[in-house]
N, C-alpha and C. Protein backbone atom coordinates (compact mmCIF):
# COMPACT_ATOMS: atom_id res chain seq x y z
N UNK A 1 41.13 -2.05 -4.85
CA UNK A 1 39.90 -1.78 -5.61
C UNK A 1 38.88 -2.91 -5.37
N UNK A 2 39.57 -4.02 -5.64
CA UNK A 2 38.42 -5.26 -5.18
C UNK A 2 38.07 -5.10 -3.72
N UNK A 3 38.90 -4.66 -2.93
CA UNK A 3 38.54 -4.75 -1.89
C UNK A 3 37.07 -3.67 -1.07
N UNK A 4 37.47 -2.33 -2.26
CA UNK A 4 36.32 -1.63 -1.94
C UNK A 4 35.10 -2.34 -2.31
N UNK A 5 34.93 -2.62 -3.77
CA UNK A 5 33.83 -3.52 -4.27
C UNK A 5 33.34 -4.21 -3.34
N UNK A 6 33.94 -4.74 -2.63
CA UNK A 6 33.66 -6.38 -1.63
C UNK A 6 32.65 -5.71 -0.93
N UNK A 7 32.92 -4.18 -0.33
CA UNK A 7 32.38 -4.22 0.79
C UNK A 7 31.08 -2.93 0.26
N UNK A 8 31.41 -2.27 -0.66
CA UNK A 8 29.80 -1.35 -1.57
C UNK A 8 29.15 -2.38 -1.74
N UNK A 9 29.42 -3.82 -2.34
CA UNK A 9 28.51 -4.49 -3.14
C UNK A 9 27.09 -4.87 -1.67
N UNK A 10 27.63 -5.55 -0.65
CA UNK A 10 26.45 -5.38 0.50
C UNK A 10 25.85 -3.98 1.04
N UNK A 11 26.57 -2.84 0.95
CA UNK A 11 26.13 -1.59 1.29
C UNK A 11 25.15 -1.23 0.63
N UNK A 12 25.02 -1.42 -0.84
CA UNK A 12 24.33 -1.34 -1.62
C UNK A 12 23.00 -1.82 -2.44
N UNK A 13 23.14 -3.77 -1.58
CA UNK A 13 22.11 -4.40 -1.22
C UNK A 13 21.39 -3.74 -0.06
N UNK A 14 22.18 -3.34 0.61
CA UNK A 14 21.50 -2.90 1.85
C UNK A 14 20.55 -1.56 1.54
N UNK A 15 20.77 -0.92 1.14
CA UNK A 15 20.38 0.70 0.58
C UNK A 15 19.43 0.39 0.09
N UNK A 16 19.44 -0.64 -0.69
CA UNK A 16 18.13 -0.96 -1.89
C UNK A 16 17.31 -1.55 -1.04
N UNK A 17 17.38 -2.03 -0.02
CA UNK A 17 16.03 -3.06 0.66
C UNK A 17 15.85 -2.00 1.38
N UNK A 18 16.74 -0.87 2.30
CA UNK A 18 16.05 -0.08 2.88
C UNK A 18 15.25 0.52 2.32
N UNK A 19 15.65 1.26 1.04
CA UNK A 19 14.60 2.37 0.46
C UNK A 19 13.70 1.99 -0.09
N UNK A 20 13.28 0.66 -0.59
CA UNK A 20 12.01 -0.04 -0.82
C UNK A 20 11.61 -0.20 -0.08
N UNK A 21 11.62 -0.96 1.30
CA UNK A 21 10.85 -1.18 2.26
C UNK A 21 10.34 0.31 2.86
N UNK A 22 11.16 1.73 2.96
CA UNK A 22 10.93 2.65 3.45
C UNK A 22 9.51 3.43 2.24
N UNK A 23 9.81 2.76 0.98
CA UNK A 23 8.80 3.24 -0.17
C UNK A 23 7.92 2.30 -0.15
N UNK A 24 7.74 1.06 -0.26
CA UNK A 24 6.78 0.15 0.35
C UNK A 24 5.99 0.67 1.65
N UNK A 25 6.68 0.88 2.55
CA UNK A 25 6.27 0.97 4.11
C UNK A 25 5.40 2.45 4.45
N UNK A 26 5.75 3.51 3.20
CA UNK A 26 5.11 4.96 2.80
C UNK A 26 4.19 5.09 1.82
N UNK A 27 4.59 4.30 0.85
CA UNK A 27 3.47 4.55 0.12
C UNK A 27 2.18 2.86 -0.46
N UNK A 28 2.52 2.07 0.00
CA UNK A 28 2.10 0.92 -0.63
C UNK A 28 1.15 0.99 0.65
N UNK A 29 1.51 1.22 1.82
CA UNK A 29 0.43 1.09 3.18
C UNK A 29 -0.73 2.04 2.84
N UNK A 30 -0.52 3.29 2.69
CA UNK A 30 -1.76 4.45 2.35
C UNK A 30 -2.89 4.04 1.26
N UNK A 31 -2.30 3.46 0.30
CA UNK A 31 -2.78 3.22 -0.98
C UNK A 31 -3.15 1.69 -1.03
N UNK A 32 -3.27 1.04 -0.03
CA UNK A 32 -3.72 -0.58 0.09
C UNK A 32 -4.70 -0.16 1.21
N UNK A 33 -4.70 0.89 1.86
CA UNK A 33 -5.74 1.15 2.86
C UNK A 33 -6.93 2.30 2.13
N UNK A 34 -6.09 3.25 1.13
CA UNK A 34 -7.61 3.64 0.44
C UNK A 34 -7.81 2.77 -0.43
N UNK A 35 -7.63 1.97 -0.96
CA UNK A 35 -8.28 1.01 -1.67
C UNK A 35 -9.23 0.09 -0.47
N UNK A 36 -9.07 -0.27 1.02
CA UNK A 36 -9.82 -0.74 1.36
C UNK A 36 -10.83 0.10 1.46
N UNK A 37 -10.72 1.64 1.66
CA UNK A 37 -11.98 2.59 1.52
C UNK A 37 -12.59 2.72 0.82
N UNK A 38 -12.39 2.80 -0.52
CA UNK A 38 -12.46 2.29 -1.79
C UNK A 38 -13.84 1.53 -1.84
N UNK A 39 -12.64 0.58 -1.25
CA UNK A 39 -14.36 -0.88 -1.98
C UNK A 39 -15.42 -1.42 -0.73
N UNK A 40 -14.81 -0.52 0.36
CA UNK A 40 -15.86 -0.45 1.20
C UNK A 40 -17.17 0.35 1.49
N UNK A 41 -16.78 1.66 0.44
CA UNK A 41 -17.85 2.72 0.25
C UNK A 41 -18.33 2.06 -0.82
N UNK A 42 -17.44 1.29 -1.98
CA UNK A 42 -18.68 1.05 -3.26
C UNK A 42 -19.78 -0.33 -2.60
N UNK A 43 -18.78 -1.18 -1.85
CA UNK A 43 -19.67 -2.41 -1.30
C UNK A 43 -21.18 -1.62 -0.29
N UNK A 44 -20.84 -0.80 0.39
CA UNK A 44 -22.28 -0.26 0.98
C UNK A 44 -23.02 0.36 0.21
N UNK A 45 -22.47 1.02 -0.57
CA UNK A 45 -23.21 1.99 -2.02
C UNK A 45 -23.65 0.80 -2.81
N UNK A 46 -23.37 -0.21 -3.02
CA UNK A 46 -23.95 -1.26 -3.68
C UNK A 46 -24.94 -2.15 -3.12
N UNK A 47 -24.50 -1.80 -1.38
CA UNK A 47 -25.80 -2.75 -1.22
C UNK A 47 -27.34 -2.00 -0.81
N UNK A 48 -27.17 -0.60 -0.48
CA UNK A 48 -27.97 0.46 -0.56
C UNK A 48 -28.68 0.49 -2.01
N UNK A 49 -28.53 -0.08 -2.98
CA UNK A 49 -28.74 0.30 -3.76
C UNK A 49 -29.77 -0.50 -4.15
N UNK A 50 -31.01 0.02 -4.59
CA UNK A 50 -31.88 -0.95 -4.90
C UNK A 50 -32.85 -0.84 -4.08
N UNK A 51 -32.46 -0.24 -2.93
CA UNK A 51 -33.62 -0.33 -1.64
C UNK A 51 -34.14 0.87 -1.47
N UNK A 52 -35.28 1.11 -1.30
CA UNK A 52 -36.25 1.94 -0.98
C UNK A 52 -35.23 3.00 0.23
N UNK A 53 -35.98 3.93 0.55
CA UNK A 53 -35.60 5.06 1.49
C UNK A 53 -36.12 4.01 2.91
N UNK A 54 -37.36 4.27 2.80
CA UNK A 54 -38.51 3.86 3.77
C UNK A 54 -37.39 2.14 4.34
N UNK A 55 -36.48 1.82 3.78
CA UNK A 55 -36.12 0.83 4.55
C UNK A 55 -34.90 1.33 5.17
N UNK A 56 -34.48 2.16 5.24
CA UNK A 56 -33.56 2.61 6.50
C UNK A 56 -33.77 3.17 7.52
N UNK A 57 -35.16 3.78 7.71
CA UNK A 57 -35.79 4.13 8.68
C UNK A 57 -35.79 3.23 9.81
């Protein structure tokens, strides 16, 4: 019995860093990149803002 333990207990470390990194690596990438879309549409929408038409011409 200990002996199974010995060897689940790293299998099971292992499992857990895979499927975080595989849930990190799926969903934390998409959602750290629309957030750079994010604040890159409000940063141009913010700096548009304020200015006349006639100055983008």
């Amino acid at each position: 019995m200990w002996h199974l333990a010995h060897h689940a207990l790293p299998l099971g470390y292992w499992l857990i860093h895979e499927t975080t990194y595989k849930f990190l690596k799926y969903t934390a990438e998409p959602i750290s990149s629309t957030i750079d879309n994010i604040l890159q549409a409000t940063n141009i929408s913010s700096a548009y803002k304020g200015k006349q038409p006639s100055e983008f011409t």
